[in-house]
PDB file of N, CA and C in Angstrom:
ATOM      1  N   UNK A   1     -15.538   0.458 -14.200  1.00  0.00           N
ATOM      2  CA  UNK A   1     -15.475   1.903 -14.219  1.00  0.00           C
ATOM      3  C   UNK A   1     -15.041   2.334 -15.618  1.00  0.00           C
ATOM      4  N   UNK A   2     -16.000   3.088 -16.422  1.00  0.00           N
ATOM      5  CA  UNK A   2     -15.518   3.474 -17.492  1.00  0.00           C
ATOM      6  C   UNK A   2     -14.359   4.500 -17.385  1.00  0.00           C
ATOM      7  N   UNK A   3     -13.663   4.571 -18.692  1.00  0.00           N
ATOM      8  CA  UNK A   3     -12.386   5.401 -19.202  1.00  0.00           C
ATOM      9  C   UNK A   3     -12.462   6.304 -19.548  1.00  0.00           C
ATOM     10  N   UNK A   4     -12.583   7.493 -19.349  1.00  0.00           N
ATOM     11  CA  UNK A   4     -12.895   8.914 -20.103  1.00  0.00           C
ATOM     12  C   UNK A   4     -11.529   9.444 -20.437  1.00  0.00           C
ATOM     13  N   UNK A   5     -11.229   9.412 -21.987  1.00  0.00           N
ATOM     14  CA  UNK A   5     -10.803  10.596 -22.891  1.00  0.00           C
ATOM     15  C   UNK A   5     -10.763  11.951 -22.866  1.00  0.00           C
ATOM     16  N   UNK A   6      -9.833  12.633 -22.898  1.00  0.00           N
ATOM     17  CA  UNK A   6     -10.221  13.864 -22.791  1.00  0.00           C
ATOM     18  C   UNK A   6      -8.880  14.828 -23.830  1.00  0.00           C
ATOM     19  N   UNK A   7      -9.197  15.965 -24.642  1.00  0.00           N
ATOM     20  CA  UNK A   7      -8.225  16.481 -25.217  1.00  0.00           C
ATOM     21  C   UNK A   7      -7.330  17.255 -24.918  1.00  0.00           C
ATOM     22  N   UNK A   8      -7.775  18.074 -23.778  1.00  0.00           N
ATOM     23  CA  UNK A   8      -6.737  18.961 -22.832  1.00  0.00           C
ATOM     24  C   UNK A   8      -7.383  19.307 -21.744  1.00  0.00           C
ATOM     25  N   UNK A   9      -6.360  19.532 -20.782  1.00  0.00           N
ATOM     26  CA  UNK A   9      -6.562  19.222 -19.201  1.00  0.00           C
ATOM     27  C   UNK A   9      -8.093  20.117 -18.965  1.00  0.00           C
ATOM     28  N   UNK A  10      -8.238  21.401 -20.315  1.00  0.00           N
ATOM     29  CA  UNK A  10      -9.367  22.696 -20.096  1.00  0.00           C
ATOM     30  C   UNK A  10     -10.631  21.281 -19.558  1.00  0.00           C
ATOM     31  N   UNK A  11     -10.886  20.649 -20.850  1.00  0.00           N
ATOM     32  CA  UNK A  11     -12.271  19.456 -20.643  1.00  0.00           C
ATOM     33  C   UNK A  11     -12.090  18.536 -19.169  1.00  0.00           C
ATOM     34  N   UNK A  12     -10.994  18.336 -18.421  1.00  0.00           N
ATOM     35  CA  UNK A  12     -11.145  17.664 -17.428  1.00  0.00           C
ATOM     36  C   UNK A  12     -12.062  18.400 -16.181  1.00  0.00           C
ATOM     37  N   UNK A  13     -12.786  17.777 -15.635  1.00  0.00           N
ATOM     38  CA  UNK A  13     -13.529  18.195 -14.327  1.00  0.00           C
ATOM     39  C   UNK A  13     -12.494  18.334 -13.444  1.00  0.00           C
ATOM     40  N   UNK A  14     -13.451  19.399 -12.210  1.00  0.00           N
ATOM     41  CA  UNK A  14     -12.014  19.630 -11.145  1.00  0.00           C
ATOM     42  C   UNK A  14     -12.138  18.642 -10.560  1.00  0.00           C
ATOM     43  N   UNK A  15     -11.286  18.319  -9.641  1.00  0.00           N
ATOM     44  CA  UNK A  15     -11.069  17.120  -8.538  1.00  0.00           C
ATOM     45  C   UNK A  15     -11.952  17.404  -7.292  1.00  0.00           C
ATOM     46  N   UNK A  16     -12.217  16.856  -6.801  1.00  0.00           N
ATOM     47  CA  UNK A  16     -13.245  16.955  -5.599  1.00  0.00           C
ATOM     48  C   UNK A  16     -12.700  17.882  -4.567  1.00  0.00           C
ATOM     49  N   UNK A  17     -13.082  18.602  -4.006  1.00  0.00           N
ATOM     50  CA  UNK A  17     -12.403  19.148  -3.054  1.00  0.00           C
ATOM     51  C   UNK A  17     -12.908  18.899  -1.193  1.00  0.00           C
ATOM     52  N   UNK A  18     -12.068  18.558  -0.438  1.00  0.00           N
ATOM     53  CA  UNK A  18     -12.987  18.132   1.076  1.00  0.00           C
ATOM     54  C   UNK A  18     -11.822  19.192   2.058  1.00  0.00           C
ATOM     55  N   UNK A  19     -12.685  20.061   2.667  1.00  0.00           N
ATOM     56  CA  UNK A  19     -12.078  20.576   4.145  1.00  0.00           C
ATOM     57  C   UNK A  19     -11.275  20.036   4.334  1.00  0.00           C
ATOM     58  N   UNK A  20     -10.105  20.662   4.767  1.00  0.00           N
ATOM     59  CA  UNK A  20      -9.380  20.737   5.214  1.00  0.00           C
ATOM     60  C   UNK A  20      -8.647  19.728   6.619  1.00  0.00           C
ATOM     61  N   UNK A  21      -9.930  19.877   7.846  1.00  0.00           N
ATOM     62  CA  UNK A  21     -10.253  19.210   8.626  1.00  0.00           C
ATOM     63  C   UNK A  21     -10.668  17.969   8.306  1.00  0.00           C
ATOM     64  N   UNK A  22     -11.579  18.054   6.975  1.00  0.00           N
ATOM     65  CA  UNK A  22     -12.469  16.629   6.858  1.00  0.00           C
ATOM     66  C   UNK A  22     -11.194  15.826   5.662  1.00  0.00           C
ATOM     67  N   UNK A  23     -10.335  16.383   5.224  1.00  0.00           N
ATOM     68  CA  UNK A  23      -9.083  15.863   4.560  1.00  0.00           C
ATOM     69  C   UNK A  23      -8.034  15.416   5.200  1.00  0.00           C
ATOM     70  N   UNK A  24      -7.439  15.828   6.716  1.00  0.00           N
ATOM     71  CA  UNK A  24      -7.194  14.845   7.236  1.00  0.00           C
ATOM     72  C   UNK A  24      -7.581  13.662   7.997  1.00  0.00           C
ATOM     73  N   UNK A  25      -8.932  13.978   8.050  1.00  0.00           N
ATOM     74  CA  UNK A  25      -9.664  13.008   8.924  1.00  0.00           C
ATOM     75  C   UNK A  25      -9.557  11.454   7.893  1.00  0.00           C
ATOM     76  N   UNK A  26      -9.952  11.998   6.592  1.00  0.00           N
ATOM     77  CA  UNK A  26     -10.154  10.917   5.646  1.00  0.00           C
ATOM     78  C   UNK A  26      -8.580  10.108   5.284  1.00  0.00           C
ATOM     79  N   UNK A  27      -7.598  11.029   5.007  1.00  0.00           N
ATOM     80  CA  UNK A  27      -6.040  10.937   4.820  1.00  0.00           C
ATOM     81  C   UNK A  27      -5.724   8.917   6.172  1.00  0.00           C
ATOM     82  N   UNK A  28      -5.798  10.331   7.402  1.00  0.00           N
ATOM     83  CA  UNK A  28      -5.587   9.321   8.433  1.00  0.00           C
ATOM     84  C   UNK A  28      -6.150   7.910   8.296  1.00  0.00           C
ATOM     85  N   UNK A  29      -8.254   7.938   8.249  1.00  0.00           N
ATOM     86  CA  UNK A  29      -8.143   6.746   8.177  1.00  0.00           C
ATOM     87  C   UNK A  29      -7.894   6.015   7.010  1.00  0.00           C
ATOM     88  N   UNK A  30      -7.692   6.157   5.668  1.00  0.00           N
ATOM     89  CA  UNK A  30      -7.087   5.458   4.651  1.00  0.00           C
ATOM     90  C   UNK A  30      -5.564   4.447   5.358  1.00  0.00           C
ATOM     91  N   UNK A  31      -5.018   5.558   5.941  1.00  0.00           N
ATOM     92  CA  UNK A  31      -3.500   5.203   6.308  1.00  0.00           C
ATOM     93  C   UNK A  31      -3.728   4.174   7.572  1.00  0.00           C
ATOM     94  N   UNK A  32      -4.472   4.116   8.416  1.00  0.00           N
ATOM     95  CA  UNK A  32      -5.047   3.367   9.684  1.00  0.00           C
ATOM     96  C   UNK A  32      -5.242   1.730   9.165  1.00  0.00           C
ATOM     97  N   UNK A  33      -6.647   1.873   8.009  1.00  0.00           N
ATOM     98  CA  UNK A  33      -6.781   1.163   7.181  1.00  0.00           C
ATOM     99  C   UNK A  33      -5.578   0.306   6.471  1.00  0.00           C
ATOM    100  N   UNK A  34      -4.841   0.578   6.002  1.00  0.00           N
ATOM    101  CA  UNK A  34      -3.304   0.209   5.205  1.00  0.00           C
ATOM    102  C   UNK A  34      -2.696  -0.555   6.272  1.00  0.00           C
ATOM    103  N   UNK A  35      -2.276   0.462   7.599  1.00  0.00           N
ATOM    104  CA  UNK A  35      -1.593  -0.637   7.864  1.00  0.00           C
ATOM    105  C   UNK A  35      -2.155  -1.988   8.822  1.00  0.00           C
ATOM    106  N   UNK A  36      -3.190  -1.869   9.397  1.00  0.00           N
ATOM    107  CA  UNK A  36      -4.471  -2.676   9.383  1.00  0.00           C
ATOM    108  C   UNK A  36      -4.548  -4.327   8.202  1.00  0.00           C
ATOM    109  N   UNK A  37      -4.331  -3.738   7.237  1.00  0.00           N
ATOM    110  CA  UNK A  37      -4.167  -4.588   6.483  1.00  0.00           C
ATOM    111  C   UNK A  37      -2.951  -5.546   5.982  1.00  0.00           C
ATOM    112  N   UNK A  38      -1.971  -4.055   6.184  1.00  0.00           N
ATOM    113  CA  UNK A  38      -0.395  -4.897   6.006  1.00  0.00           C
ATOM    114  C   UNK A  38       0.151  -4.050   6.438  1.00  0.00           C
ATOM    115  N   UNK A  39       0.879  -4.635   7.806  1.00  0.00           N
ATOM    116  CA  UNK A  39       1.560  -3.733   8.764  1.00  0.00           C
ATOM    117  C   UNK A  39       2.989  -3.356   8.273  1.00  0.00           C
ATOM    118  N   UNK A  40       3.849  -2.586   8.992  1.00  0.00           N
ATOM    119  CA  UNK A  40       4.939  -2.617   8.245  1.00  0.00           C
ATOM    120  C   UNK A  40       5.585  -3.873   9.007  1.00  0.00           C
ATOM    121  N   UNK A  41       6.744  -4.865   8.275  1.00  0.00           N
ATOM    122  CA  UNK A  41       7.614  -5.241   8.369  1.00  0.00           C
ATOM    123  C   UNK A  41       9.149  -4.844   8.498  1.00  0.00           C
ATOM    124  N   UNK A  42       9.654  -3.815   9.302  1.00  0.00           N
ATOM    125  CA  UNK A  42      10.862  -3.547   9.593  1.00  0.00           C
ATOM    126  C   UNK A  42      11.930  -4.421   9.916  1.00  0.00           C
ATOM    127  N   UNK A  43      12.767  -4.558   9.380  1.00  0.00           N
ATOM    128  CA  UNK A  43      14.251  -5.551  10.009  1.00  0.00           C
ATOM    129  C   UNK A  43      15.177  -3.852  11.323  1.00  0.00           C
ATOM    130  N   UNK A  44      15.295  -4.903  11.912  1.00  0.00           N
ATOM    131  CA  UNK A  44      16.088  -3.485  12.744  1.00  0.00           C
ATOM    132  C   UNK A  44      17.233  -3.836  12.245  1.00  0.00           C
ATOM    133  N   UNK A  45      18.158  -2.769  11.871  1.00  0.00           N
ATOM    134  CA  UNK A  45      19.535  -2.381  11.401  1.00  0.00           C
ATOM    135  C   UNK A  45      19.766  -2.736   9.799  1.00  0.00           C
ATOM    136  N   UNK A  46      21.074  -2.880   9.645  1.00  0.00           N
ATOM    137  CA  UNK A  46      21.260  -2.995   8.134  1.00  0.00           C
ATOM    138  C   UNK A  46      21.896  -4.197   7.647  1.00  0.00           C
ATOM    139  N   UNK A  47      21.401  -4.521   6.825  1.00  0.00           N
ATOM    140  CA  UNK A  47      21.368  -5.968   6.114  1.00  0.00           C
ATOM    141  C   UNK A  47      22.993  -6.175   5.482  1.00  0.00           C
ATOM    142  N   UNK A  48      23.671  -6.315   4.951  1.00  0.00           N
ATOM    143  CA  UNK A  48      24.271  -6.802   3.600  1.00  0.00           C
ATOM    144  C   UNK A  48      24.294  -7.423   2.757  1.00  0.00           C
ATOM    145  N   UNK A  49      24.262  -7.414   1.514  1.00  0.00           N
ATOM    146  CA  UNK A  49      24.164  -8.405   1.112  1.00  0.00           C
ATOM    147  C   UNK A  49      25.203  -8.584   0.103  1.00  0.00           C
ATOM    148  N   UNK A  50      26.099  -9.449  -0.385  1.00  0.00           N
ATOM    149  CA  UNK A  50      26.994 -10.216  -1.644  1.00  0.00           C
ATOM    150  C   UNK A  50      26.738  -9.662  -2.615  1.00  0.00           C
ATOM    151  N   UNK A  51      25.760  -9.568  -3.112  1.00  0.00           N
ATOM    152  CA  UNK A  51      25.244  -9.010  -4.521  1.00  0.00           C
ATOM    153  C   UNK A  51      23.417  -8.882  -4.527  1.00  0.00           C
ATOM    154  N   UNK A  52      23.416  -7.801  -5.497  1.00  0.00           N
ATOM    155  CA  UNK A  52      22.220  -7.680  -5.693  1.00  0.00           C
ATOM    156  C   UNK A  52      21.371  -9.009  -6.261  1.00  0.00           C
ATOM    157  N   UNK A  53      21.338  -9.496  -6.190  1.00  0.00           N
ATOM    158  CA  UNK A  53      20.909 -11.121  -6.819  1.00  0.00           C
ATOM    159  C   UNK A  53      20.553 -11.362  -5.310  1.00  0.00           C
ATOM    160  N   UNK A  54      21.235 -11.803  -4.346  1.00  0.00           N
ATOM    161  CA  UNK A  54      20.938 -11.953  -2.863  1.00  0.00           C
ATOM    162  C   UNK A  54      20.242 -10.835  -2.389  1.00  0.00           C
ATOM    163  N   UNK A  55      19.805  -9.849  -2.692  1.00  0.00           N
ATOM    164  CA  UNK A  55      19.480  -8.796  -2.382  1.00  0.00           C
ATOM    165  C   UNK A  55      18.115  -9.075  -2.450  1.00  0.00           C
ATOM    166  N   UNK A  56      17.864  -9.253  -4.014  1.00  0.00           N
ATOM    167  CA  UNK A  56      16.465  -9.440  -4.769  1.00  0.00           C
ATOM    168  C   UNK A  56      15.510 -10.695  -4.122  1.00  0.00           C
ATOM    169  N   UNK A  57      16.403 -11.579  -4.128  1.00  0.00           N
ATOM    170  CA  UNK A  57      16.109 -12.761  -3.624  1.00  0.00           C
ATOM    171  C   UNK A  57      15.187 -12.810  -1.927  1.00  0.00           C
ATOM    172  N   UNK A  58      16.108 -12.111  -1.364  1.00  0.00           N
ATOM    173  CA  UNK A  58      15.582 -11.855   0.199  1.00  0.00           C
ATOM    174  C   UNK A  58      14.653 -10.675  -0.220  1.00  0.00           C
ATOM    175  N   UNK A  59      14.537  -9.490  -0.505  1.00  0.00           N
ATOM    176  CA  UNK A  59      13.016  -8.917  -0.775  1.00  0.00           C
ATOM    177  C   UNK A  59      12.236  -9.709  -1.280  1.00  0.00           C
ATOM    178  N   UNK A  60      12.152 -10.976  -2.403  1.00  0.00           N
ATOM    179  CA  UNK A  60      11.267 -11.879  -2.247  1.00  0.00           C
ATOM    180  C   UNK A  60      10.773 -12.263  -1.338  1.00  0.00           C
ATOM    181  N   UNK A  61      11.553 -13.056  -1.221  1.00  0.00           N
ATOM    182  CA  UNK A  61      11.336 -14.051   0.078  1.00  0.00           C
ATOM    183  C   UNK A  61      10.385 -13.386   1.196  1.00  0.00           C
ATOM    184  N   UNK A  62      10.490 -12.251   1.389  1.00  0.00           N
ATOM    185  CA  UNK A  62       9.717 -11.162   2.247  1.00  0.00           C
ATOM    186  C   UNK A  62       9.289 -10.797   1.981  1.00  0.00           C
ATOM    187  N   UNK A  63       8.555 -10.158   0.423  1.00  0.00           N
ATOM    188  CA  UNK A  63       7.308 -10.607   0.187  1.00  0.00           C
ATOM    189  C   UNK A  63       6.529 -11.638   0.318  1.00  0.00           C
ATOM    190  N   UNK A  64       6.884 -12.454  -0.658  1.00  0.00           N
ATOM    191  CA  UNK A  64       6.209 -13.836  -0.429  1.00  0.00           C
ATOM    192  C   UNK A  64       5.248 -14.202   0.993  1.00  0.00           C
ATOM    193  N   UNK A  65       6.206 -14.008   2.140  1.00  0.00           N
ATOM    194  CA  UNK A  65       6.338 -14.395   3.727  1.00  0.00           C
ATOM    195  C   UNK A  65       5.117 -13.212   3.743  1.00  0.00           C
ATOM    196  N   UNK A  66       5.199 -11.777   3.559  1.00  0.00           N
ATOM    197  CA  UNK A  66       4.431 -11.276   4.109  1.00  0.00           C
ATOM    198  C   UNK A  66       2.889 -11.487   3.498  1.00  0.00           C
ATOM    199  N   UNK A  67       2.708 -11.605   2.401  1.00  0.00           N
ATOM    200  CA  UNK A  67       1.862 -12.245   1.815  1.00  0.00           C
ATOM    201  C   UNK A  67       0.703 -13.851   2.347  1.00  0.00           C
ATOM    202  N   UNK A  68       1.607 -14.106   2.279  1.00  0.00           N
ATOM    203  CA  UNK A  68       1.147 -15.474   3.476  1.00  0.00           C
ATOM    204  C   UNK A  68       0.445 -15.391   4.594  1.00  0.00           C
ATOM    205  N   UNK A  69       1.627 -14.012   5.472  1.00  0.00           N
ATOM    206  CA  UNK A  69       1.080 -13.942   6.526  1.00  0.00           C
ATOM    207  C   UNK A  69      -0.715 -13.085   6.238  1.00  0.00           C
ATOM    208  N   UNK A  70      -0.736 -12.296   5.193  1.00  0.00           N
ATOM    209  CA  UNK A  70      -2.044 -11.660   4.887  1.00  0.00           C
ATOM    210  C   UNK A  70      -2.972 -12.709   4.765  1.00  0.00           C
ATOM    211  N   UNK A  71      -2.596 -13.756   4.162  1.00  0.00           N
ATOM    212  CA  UNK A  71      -3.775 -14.592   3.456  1.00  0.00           C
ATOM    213  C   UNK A  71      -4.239 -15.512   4.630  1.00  0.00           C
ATOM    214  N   UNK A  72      -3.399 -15.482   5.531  1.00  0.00           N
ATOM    215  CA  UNK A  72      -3.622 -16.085   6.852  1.00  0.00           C
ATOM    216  C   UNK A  72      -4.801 -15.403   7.985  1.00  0.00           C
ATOM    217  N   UNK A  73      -4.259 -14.301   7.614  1.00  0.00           N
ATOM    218  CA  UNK A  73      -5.343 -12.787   8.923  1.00  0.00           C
ATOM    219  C   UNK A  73      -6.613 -13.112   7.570  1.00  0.00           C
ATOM    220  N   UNK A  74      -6.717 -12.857   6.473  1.00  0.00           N
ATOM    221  CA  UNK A  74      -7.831 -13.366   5.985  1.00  0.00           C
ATOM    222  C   UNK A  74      -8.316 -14.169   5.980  1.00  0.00           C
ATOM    223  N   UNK A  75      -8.226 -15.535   6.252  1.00  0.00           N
ATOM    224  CA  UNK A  75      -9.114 -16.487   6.359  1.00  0.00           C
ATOM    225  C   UNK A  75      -9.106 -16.762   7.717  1.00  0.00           C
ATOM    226  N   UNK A  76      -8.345 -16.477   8.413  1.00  0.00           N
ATOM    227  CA  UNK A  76      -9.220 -16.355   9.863  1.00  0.00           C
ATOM    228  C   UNK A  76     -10.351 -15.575  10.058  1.00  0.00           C
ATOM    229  N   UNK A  77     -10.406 -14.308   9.620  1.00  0.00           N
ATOM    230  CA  UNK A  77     -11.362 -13.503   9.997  1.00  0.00           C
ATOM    231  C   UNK A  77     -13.005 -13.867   9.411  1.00  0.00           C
ATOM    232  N   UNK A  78     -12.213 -14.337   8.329  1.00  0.00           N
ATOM    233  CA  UNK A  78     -13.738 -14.970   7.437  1.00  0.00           C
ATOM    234  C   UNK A  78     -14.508 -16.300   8.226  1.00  0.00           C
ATOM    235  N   UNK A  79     -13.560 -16.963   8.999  1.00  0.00           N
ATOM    236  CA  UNK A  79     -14.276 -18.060   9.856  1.00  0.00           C
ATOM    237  C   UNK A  79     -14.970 -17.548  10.464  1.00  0.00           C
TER     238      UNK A  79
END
């Protein structure tokens, strides 16, 4: 996709505009889509942690994990 330059916002084109109706229709399924793809992961209640270092560490780690679990729903589906 090319890069277009532009000198002030006057030269930019407007943004597309879609109904109202047909803007949430599209909104929703984007968001349907998303989590379809990567659901949320909630922990119920609140964590603690020692330090932010342990903090960082476990949002890794849960990435990582959720990641996995994606690459997993993908190559199943591709079988």
């Amino acid at each position: 996709m090319p890069v277009q330059k532009y000198r002030s916002v006057s030269e930019m084109p407007a943004p597309p505009n879609a109904p109202g109706d047909r803007l949430a229709e599209r909104i929703r399924a984007l968001w349907n889509r998303a989590f379809l793809l990567s659901p949320p992961d909630f922990v119920r209640g609140v964590t603690r942690f020692k330090s932010i270092d342990e903090a960082d560490a476990a949002r890794t780690s849960n990435t990582v994990e959720r990641m996995r679990r994606a690459a997993a729903r993908s190559t199943a589906t591709r079988s």
